[in-house]
Structure formats: C-alpha cells, structure tokens
Protein backbone atom coordinates (compact mmCIF):
# COMPACT_ATOMS: atom_id res chain seq x y z
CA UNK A 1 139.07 83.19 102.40
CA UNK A 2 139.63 79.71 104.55
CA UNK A 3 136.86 77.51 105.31
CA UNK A 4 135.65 77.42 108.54
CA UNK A 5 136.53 74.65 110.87
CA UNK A 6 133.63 71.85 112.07
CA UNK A 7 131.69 73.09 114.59
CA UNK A 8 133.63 76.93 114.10
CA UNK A 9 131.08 79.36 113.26
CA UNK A 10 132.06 82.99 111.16
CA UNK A 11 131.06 86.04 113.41
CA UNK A 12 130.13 87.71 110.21
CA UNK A 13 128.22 85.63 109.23
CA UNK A 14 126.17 84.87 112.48
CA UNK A 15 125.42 88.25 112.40
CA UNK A 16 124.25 89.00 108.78
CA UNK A 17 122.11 86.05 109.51
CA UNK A 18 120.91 87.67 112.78
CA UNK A 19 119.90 90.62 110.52
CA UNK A 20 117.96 88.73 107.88
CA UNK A 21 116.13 86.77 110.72
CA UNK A 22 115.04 90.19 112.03
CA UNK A 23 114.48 91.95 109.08
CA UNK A 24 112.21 88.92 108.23
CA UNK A 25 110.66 88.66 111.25
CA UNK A 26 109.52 92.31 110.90
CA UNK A 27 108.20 91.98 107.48
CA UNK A 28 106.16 88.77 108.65
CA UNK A 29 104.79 91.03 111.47
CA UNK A 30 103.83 94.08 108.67
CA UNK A 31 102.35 91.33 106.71
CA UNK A 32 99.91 90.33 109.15
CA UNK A 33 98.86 93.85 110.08
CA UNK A 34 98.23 94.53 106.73
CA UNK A 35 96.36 91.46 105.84
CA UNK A 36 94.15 91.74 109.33
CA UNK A 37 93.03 95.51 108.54
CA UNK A 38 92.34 94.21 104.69
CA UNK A 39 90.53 91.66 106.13
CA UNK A 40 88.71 93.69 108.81
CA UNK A 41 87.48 96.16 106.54
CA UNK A 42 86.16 93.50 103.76
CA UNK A 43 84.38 92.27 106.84
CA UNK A 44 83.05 95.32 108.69
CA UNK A 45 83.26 98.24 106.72
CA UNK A 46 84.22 100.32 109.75
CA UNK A 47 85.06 104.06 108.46
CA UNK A 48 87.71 104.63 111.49
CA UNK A 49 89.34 101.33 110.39
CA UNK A 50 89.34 102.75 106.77
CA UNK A 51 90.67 105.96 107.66
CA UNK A 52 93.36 104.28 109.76
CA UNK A 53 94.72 102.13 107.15
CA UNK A 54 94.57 104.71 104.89
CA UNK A 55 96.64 106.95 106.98
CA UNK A 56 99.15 104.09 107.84
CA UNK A 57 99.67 103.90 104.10
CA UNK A 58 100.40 107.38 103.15
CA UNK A 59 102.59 107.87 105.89
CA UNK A 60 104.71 104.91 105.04
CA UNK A 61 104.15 105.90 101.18
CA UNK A 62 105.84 109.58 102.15
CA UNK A 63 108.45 107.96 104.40
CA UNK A 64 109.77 105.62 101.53
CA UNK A 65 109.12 108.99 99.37
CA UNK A 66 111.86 110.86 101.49
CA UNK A 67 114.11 108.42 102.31
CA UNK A 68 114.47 107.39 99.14
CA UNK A 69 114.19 110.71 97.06
C-alpha cells in the first residue's frame, strides 16, 4: 500500500481513529460513573445507591453474558 502524500490524510484511517476516540471517550465516561457510585457509597452508605449499582452491574454482567455466549 503507497504512502500517503504530506498533508493527504487516509479516509480509513480517519475513521478507525474516529472510532477509537469514541469508543474511548465512552469508556472514560463508564469509568467515572463507576468510580463516583464507588465513591458515593464508601462515603454515604445510601441503600438506594447500593441497590442501584448493584443492579447496573448485573444487568451489564447478563448483557456481556448474552452477547457473548
């Protein structure tokens, strides 16, 4: 495959990198859910917050479950 020109950019790949960016940018979001209900419940102990994350885990646990299995 030829180099790309100066200042030429691949559309291929300006788009995978478009993915990764997102697909990054989602998993940064996730992160900081997940680390600000950790964090609230060290901090507060509130049962509905508990409950919640727990929920929010099992369904993604049973999602990955299925799409993978």
């Amino acid at each position: 495959m030829p180099k790309s020109l100066p200042g030429k950019t691949d559309p291929v790949a300006s788009r995978l990198g478009a993915v990764i960016a997102n697909v990054m940018s989602v998993g940064a979001r996730a992160l900081g859910y997940f680390l600000w209900g950790v964090l609230r419940i060290a901090y507060r102990g509130d049962p509905r917050m508990i409950a919640l994350f727990g929920g929010v885990i099992g369904m993604t646990g049973l999602l990955v479950w299925l799409i993978a299995g």
